[in-house]
Structures are given as C-alpha cells and as structure tokens.
Protein backbone atom coordinates (compact mmCIF):
# COMPACT_ATOMS: atom_id res chain seq x y z
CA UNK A 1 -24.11 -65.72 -50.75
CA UNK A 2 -21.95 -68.70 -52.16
CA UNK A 3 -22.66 -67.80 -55.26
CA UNK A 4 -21.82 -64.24 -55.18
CA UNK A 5 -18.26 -65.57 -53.90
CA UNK A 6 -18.15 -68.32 -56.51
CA UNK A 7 -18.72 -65.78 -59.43
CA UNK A 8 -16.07 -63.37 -58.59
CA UNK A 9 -13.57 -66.33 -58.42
CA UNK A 10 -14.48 -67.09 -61.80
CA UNK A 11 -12.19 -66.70 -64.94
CA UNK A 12 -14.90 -65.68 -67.20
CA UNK A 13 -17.36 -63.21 -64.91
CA UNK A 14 -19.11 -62.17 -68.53
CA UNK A 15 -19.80 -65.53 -69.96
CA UNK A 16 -21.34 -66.51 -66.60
CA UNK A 17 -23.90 -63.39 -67.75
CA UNK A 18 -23.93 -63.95 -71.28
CA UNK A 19 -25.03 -68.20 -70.85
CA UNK A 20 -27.83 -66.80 -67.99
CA UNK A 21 -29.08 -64.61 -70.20
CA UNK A 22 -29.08 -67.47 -73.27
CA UNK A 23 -30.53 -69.79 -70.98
CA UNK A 24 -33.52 -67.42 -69.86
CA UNK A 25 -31.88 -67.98 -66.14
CA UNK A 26 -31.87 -64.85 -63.51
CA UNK A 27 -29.96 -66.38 -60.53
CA UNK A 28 -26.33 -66.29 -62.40
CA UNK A 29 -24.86 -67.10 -58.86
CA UNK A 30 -27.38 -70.14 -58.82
CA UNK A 31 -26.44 -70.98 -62.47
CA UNK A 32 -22.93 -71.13 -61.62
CA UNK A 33 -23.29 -73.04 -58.05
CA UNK A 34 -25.49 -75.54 -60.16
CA UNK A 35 -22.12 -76.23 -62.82
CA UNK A 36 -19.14 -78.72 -61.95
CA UNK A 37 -16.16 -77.05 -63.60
CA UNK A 38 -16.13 -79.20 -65.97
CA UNK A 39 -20.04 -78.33 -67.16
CA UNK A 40 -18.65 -74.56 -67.01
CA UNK A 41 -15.69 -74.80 -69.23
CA UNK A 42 -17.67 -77.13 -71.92
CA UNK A 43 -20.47 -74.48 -72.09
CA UNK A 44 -17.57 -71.99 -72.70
CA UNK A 45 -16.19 -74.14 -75.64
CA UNK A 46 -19.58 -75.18 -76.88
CA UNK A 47 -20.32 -71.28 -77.16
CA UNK A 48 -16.81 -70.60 -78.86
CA UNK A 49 -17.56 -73.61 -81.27
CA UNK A 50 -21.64 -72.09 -81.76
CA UNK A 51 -19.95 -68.57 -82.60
CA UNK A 52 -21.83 -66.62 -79.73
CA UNK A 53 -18.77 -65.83 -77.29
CA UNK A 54 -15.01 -64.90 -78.15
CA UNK A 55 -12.98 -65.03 -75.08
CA UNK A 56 -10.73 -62.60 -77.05
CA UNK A 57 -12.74 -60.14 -77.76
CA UNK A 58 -11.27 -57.21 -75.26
CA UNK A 59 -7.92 -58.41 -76.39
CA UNK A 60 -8.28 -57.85 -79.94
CA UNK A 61 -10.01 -54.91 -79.22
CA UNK A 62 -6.54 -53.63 -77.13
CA UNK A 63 -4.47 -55.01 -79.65
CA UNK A 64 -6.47 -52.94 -82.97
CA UNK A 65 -6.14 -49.76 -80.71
CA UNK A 66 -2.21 -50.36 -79.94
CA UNK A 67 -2.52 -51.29 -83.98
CA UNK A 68 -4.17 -48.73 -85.50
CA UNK A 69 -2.51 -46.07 -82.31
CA UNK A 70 1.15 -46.97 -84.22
CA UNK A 71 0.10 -46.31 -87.69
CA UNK A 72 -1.14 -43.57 -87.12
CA UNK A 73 1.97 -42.29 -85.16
CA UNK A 74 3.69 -43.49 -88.10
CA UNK A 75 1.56 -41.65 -90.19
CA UNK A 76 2.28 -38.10 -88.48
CA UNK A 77 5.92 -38.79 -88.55
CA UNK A 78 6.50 -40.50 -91.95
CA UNK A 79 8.27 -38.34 -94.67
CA UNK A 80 6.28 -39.99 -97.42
CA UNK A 81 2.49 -41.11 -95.62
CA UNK A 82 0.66 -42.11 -98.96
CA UNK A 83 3.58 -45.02 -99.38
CA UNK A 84 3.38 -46.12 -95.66
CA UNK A 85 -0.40 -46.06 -96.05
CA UNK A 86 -0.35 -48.64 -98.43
CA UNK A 87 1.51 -51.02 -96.10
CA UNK A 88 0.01 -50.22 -93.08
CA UNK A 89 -2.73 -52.96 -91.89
CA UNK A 90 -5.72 -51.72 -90.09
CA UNK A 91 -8.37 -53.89 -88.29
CA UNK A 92 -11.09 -53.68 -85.91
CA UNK A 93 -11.04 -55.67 -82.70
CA UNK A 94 -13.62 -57.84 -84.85
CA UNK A 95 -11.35 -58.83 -87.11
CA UNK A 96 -8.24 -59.41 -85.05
CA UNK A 97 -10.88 -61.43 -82.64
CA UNK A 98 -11.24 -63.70 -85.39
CA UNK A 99 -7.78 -64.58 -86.55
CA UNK A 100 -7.42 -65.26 -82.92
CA UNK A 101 -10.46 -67.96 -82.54
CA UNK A 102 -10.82 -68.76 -86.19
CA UNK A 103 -12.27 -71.77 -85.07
CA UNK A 104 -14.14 -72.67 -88.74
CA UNK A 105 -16.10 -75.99 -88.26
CA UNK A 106 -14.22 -78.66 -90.29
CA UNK A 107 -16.07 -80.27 -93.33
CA UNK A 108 -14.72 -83.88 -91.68
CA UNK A 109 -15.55 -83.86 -88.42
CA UNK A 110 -16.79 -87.35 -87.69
CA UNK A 111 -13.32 -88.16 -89.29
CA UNK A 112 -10.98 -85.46 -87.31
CA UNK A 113 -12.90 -86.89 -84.31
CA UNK A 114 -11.97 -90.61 -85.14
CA UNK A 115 -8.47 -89.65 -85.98
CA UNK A 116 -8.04 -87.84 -82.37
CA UNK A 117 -9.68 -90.86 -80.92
CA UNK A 118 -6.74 -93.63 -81.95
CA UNK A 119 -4.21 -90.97 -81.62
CA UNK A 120 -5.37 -90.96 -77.60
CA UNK A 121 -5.75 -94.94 -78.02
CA UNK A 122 -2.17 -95.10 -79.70
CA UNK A 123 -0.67 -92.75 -76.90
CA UNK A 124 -2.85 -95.20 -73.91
CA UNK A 125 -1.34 -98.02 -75.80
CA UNK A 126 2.23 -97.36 -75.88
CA UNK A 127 1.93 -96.27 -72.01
CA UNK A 128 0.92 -99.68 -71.22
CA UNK A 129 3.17 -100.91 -72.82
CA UNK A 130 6.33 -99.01 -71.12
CA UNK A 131 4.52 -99.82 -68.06
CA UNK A 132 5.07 -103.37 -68.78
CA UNK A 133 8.65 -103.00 -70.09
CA UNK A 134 9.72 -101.55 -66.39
C-alpha cells in the first residue's frame, strides 16, 4: 500500500507510468518505492534530454488553446481579418512544447561539461577562501 501513497504524492504521476511502461515494469508503486528521489528526478531529466517525455506538454497544449481561442476572437471581431491573419501566430501544443524544452543536445558537450565543472570548482574555491578571510 506504500506505494499507492508514495505515487499520489508524486509531482509527476504520468512519468511514473510512462518509465514503467519503458522499463517493461508492472508494479509502478514498486518502481517508485525502489527510486531515491534523486534516481526519480535523473530518470525525469535523462528522459527530457532522450526526447521521450516533455513535462510541458499539457501546458503548451493550454497555452495553444488560450492562443489560437484569442485569434480567433480577434478574427470574428476584426474590421479587416485577412490583415490580422497575417500577423496572427498559430501553434499546436507540439510546437509551443518545444520552444518551452528546446533542449537541442550541444555539438560540445564534453567541453560545456568541463566548463560547468571549473565554474563549480571556481565558485568551491572562492568559498574557501572567504571562509578563511573570516
């Protein structure tokens, strides 16, 4: 029963379903009860990174109905349609999903990795060494 509890405390009820169902796995509450946290949220951002789950997919599906709802209000009460047409932008909750995770791999990523890394060093380092100052 833990796991029943556990998954409707969970942030993300669908990806719990979604990474069962990629992992061949029919206990979901098992699955779940089986992940620190930690394991959860990096299969989330693993998934995000692989392409196969968009955490903002029923909000840019909300967001092209409120979208494509004003135009055509617009539309229906614009004196002149065909010139408000041509300036209106219309997008599926696809689309709009992917402006909002366009998360396209990087052609350096050994090097955007290396660079992060003595960022974090640089920001360690200069901790220290207020640390010290006090």
């Amino acid at each position: 029963m833990g796991g029943v509890r556990r998954l409707q405390g969970l942030p993300d009820l669908a990806f719990a379903y979604r990474l069962a169902a990629k992992l061949g796995v029919a206990d979901v509450g098992g699955l779940v009860d089986s992940l620190t946290k930690e394991q959860f949220n990096a299969w989330i951002a693993s998934a995000i990174l692989d392409g196969w789950y968009n955490p903002w997919s029923k909000t840019a599906e909300i967001l092209a109905q409120i979208n494509n709802s004003t135009n055509r209000l617009e539309l229906m009460q614009s004196s002149n349609p065909s010139m408000l047409q041509s300036r209106q932008t219309w997008r599926s909750g696809s689309e709009i999903a992917s402006l909002l995770t366009d998360f396209k791999e990087s052609k350096t990523k050994t090097s955007d990795m290396v660079d992060i890394a003595k960022k974090l060093e640089a920001i360690e380092e200069s901790k220290r060494g207020n640390r010290n100052r006090h």
